[in-house]
PDB file of N, CA and C in Angstrom:
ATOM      1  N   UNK A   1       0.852  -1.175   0.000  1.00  0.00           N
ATOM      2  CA  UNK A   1       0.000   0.000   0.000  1.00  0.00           C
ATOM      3  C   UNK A   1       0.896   1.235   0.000  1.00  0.00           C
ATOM      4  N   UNK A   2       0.667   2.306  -0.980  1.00  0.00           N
ATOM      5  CA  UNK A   2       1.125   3.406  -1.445  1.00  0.00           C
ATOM      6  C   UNK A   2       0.776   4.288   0.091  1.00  0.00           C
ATOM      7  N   UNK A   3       2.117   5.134   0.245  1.00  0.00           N
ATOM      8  CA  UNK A   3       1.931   6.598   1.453  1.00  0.00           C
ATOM      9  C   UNK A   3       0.410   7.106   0.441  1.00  0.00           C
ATOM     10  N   UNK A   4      -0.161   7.167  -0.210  1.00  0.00           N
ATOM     11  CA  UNK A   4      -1.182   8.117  -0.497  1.00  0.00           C
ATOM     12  C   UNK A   4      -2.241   7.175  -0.329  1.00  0.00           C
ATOM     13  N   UNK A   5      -2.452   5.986  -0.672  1.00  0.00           N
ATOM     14  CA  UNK A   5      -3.069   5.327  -0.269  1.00  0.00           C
ATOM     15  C   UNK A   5      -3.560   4.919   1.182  1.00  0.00           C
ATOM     16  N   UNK A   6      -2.106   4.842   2.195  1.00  0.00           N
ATOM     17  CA  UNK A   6      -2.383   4.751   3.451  1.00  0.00           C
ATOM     18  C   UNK A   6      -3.383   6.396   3.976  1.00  0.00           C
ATOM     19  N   UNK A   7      -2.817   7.056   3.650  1.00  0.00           N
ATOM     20  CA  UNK A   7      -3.302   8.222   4.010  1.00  0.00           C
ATOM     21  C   UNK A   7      -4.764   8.569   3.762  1.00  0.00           C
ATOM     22  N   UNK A   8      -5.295   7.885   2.336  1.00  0.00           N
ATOM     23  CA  UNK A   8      -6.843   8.380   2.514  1.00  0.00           C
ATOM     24  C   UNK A   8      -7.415   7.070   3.491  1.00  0.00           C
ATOM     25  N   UNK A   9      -6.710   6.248   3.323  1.00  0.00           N
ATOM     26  CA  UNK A   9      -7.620   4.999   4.370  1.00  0.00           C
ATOM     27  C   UNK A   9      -7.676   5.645   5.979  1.00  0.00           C
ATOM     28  N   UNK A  10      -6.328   5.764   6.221  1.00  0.00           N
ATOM     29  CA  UNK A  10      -6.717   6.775   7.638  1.00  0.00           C
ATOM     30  C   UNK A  10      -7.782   7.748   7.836  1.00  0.00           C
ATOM     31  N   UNK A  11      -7.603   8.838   6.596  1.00  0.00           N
ATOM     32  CA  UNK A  11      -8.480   9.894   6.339  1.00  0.00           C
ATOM     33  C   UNK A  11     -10.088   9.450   6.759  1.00  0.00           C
ATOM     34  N   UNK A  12     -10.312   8.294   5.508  1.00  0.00           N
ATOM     35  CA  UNK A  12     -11.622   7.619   5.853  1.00  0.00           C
ATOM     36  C   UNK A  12     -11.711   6.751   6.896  1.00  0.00           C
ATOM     37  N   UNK A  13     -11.018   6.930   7.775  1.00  0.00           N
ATOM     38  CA  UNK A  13     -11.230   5.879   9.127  1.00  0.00           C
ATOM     39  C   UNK A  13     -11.452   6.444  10.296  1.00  0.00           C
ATOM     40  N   UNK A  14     -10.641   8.222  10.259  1.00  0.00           N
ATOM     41  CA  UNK A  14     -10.767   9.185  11.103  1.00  0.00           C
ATOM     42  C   UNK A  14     -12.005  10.011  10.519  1.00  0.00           C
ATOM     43  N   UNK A  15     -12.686  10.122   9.726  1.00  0.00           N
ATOM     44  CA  UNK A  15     -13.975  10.818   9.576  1.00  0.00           C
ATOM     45  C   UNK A  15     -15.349   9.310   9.927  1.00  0.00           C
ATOM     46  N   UNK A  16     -14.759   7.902   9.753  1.00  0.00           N
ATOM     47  CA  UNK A  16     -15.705   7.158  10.557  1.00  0.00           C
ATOM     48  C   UNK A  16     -15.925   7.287  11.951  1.00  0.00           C
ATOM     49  N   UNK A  17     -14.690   7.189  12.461  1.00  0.00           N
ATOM     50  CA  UNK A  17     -14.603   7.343  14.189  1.00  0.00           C
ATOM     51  C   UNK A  17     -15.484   8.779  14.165  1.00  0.00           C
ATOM     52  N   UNK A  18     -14.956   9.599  13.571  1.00  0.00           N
ATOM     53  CA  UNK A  18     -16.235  11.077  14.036  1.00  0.00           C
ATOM     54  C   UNK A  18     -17.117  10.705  14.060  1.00  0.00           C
ATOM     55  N   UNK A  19     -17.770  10.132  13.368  1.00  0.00           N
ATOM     56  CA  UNK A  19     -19.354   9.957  13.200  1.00  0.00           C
ATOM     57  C   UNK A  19     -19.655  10.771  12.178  1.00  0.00           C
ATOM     58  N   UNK A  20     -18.916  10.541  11.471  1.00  0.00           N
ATOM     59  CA  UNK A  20     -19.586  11.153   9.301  1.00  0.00           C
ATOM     60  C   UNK A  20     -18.858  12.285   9.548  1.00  0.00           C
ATOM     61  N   UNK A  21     -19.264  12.582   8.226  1.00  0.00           N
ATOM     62  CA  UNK A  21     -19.156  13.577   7.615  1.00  0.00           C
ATOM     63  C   UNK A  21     -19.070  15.246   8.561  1.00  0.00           C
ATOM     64  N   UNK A  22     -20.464  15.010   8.961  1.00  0.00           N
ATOM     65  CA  UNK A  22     -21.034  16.716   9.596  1.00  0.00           C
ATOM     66  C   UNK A  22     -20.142  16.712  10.460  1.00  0.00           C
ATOM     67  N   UNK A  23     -20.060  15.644  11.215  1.00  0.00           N
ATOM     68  CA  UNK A  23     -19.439  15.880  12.731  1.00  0.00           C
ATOM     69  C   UNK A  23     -17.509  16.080  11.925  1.00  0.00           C
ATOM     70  N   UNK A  24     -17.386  15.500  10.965  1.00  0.00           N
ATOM     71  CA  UNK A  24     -15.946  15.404  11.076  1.00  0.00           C
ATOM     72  C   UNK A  24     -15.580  16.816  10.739  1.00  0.00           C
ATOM     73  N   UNK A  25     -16.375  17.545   9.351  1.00  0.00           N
ATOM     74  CA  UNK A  25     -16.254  18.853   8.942  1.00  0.00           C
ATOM     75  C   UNK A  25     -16.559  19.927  10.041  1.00  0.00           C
ATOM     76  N   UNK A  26     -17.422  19.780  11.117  1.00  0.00           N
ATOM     77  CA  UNK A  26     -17.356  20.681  12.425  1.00  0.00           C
ATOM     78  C   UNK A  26     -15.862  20.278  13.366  1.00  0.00           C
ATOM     79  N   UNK A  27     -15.581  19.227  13.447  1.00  0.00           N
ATOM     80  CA  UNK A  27     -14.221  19.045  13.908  1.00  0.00           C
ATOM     81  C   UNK A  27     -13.069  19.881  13.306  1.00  0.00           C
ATOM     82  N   UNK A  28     -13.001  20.196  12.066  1.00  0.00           N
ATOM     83  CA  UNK A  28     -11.597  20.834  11.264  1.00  0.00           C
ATOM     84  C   UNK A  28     -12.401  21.813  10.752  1.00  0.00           C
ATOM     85  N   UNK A  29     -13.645  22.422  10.997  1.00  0.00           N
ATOM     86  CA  UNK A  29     -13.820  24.163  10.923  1.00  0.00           C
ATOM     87  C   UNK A  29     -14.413  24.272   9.017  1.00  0.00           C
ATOM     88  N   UNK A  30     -14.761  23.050   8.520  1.00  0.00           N
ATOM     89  CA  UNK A  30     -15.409  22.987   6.987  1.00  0.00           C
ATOM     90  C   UNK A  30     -16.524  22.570   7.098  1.00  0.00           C
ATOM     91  N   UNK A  31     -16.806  22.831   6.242  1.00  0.00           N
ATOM     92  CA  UNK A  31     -18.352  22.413   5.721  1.00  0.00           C
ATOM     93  C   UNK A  31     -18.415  20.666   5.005  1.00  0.00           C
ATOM     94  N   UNK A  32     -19.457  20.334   5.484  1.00  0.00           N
ATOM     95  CA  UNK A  32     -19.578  18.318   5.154  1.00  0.00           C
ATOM     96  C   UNK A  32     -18.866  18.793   3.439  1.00  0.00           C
ATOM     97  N   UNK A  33     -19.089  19.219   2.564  1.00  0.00           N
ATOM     98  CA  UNK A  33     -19.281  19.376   0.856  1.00  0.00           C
ATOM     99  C   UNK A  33     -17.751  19.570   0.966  1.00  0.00           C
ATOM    100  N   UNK A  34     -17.288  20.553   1.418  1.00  0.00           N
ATOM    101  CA  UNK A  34     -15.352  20.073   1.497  1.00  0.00           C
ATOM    102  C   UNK A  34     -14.634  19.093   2.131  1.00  0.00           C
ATOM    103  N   UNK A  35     -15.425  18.308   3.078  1.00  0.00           N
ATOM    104  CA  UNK A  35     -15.071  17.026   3.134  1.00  0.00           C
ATOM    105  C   UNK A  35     -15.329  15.814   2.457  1.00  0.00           C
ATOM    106  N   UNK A  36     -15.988  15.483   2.050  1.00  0.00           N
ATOM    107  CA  UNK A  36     -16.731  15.301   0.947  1.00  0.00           C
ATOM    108  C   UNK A  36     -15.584  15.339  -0.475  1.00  0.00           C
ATOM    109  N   UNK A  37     -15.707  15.998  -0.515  1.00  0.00           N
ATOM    110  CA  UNK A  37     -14.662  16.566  -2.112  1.00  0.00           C
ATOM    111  C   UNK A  37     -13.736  16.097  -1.386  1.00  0.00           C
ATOM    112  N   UNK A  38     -12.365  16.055  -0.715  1.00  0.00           N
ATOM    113  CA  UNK A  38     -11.462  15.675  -0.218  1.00  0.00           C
ATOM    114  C   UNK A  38     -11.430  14.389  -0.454  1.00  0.00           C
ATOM    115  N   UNK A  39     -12.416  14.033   0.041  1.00  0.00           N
ATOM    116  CA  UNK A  39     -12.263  12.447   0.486  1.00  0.00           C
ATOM    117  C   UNK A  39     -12.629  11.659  -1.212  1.00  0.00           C
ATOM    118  N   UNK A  40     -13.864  12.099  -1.919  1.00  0.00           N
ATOM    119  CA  UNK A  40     -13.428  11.792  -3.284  1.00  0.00           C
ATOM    120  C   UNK A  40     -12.319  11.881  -3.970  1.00  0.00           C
ATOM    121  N   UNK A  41     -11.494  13.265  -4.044  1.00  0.00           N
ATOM    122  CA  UNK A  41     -10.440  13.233  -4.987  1.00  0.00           C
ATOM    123  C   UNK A  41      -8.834  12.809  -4.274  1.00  0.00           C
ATOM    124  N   UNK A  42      -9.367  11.678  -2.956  1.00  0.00           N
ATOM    125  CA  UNK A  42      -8.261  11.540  -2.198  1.00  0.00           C
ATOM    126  C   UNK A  42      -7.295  12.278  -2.072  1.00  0.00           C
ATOM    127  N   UNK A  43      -7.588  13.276  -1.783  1.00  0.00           N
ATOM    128  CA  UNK A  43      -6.746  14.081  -1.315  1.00  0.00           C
ATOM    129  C   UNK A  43      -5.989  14.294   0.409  1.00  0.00           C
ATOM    130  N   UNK A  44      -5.192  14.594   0.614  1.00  0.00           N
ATOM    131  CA  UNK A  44      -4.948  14.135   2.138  1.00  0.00           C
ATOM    132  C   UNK A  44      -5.740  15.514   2.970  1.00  0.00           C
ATOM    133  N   UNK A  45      -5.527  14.781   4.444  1.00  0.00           N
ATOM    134  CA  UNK A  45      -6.083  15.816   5.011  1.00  0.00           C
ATOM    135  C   UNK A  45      -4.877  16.960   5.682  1.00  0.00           C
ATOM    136  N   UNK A  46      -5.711  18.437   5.433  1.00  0.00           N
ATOM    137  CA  UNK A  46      -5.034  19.234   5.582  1.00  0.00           C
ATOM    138  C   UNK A  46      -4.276  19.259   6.944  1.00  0.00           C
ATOM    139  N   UNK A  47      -2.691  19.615   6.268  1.00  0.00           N
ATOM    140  CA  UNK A  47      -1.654  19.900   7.534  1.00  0.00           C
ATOM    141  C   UNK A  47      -2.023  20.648   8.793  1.00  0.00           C
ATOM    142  N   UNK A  48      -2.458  21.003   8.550  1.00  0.00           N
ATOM    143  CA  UNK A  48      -3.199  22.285   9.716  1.00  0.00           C
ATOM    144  C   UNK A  48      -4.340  21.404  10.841  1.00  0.00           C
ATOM    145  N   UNK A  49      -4.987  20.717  10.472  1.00  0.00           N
ATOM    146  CA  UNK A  49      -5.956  19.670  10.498  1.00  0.00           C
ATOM    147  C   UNK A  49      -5.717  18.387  11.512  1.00  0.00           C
ATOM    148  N   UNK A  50      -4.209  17.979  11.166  1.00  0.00           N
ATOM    149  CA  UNK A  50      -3.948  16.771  11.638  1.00  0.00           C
ATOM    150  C   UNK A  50      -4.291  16.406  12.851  1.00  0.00           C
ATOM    151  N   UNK A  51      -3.172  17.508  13.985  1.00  0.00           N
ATOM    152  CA  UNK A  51      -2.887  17.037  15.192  1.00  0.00           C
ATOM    153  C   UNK A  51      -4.533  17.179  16.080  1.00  0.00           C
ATOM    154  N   UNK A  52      -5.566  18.171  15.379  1.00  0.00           N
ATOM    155  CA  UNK A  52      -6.687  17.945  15.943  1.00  0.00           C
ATOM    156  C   UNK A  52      -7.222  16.911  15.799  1.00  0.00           C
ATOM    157  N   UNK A  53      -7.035  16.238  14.557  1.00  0.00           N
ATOM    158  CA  UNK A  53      -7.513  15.180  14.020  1.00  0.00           C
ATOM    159  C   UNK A  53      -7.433  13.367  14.751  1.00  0.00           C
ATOM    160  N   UNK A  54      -6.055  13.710  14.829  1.00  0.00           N
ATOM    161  CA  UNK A  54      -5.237  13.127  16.207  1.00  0.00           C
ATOM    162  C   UNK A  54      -5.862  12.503  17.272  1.00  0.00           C
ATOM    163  N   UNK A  55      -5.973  13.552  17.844  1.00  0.00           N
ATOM    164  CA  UNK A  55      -6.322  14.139  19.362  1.00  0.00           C
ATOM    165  C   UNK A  55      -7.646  13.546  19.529  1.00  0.00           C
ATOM    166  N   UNK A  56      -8.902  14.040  18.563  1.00  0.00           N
ATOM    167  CA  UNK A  56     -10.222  13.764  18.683  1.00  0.00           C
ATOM    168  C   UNK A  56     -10.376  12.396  17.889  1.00  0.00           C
ATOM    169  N   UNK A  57      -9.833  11.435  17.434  1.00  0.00           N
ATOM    170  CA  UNK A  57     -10.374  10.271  16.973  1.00  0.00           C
ATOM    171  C   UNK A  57      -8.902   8.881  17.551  1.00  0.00           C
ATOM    172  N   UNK A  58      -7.567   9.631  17.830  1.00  0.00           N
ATOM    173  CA  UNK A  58      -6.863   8.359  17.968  1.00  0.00           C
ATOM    174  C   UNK A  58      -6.301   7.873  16.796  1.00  0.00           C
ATOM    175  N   UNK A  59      -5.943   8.453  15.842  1.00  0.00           N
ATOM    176  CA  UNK A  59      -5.591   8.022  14.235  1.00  0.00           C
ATOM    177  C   UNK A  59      -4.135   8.560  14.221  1.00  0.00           C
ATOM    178  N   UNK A  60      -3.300   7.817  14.446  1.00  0.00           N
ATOM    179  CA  UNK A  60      -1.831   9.119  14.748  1.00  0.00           C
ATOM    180  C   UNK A  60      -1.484   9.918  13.646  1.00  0.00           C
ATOM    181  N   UNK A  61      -0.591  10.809  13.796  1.00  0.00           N
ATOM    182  CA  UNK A  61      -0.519  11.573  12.325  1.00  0.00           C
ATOM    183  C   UNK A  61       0.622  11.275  11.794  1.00  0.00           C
ATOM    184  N   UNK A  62       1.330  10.165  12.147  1.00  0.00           N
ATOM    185  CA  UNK A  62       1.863   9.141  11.255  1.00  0.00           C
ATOM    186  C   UNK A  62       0.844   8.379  10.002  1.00  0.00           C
ATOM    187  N   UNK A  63      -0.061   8.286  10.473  1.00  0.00           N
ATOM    188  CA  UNK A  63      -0.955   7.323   9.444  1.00  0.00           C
ATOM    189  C   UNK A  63      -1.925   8.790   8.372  1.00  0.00           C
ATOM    190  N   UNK A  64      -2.180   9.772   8.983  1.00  0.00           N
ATOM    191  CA  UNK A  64      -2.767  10.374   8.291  1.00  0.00           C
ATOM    192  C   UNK A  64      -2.105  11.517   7.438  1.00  0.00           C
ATOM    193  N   UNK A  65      -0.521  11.701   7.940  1.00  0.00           N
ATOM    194  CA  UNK A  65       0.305  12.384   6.928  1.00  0.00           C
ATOM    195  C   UNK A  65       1.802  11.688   7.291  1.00  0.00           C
ATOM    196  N   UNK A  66       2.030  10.903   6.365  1.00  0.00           N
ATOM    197  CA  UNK A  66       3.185  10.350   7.169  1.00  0.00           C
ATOM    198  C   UNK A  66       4.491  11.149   5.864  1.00  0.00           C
ATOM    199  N   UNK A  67       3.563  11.930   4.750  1.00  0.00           N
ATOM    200  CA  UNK A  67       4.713  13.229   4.291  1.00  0.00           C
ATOM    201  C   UNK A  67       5.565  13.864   5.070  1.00  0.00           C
ATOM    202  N   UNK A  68       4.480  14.359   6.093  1.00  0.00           N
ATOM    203  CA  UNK A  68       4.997  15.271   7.055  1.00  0.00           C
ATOM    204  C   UNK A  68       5.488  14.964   8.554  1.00  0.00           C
ATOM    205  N   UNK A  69       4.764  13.909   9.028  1.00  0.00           N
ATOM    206  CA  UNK A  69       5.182  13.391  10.284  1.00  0.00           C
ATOM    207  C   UNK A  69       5.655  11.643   9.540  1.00  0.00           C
ATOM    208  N   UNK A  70       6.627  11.442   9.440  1.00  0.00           N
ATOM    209  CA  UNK A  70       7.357  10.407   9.357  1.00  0.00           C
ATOM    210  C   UNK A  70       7.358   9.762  10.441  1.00  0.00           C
ATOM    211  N   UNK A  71       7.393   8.465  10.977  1.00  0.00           N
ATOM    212  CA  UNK A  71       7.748   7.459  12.037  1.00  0.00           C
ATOM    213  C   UNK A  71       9.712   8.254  12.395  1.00  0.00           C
ATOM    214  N   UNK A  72       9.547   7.711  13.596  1.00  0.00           N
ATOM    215  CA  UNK A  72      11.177   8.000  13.789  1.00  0.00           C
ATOM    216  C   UNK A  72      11.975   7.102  13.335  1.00  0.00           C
ATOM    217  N   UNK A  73      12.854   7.010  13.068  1.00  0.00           N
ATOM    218  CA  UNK A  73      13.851   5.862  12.805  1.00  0.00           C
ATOM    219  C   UNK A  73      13.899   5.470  11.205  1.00  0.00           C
ATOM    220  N   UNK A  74      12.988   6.201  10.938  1.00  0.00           N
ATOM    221  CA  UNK A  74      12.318   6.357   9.059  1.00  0.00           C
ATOM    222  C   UNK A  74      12.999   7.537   8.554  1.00  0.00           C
ATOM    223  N   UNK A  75      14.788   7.443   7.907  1.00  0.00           N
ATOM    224  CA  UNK A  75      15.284   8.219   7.517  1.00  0.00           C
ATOM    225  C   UNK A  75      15.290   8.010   5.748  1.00  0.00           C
ATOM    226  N   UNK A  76      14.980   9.282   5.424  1.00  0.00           N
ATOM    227  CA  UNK A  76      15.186   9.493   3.677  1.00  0.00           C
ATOM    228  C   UNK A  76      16.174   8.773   3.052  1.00  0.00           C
ATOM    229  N   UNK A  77      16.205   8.374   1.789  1.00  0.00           N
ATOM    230  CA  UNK A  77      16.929   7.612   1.126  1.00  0.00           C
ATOM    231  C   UNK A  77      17.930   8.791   0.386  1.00  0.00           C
ATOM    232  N   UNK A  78      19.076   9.072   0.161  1.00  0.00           N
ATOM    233  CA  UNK A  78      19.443   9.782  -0.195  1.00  0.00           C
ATOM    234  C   UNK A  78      20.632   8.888  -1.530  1.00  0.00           C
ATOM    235  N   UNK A  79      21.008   9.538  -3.058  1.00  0.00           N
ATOM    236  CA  UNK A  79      21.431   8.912  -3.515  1.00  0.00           C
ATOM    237  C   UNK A  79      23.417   9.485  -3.398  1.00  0.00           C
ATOM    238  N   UNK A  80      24.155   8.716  -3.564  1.00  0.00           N
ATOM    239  CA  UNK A  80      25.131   8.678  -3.224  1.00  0.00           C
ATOM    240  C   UNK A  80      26.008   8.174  -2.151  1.00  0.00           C
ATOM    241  N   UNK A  81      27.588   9.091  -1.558  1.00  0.00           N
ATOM    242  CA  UNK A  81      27.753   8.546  -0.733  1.00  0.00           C
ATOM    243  C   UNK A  81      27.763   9.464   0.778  1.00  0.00           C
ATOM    244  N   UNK A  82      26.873   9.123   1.285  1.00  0.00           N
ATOM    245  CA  UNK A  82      26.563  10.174   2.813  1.00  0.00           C
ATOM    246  C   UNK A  82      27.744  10.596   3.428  1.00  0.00           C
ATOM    247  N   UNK A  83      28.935  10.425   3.269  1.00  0.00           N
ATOM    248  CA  UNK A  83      29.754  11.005   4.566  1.00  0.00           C
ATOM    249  C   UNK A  83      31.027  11.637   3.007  1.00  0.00           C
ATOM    250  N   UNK A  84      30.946  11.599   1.796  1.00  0.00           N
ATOM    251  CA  UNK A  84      31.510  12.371   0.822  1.00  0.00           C
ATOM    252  C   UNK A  84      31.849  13.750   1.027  1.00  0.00           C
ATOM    253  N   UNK A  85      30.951  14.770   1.509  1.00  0.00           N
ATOM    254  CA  UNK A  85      30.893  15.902   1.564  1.00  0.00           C
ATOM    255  C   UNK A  85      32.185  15.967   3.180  1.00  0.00           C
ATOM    256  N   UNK A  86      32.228  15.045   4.301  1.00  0.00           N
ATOM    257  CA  UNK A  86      32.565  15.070   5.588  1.00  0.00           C
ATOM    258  C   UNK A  86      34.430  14.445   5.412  1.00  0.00           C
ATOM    259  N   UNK A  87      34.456  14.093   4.012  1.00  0.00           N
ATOM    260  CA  UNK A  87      35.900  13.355   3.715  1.00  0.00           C
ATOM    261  C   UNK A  87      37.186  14.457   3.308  1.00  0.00           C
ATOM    262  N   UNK A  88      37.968  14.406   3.804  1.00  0.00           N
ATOM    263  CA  UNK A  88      39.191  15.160   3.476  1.00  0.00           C
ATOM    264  C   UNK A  88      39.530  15.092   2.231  1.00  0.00           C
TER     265      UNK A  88
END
C-alpha cells in the first residue's frame, strides 16, 4: 500500500470514528461538501488539520500524513555517498 493510499484509508477511518461527515467537517472548521470533495479526490487531510484530528479520533498523524510526520527511525533515502561531503 502506497503513502497516499495509506493516508486516505486513515483519512476515511478518522472521519468514521467522528461519526460522518457533519461531525468530522465541524471538527476541522469545513463544511460536510469540502469534506466530501477531499475524500473523493483523495486528497490528504489538511496539515493544519492533523494534530486535531489526532487528538479527537486516535488516528496518529503518522498514518494520516506520514509526508509530514514520518515514524522516527524512518530516515530518507538519499542517492550517493553520505559522509563524501565530511571526507578530506
Amino acid at each position: 500500500m502506497s503513502d497516499d493510499d495509506s493516508m486516505a484509508a486513515a483519512f476515511r477511518e478518522a472521519v468514521r470514528i467522528a461519526g460522518g461527515q457533519v461531525l468530522f467537517a465541524g471538527l476541522i472548521g469545513r463544511t460536510q461538501s469540502a469534506v466530501s470533495k477531499m475524500l473523493k479526490a483523495e486528497r490528504p487531510l489538511p496539515a493544519e488539520n492533523v494534530l486535531t484530528v489526532e487528538e479527537a479520533t486516535g488516528i496518529s498523524r503518522h498514518d494520516l500524513r506520514p509526508d509530514i510526520y514520518p515514524r522516527e527511525g524512518v530516515l530518507p533515502v538519499r542517492d550517493g555517498d553520505p559522509f563524501e561531503e565530511a571526507r578530506p
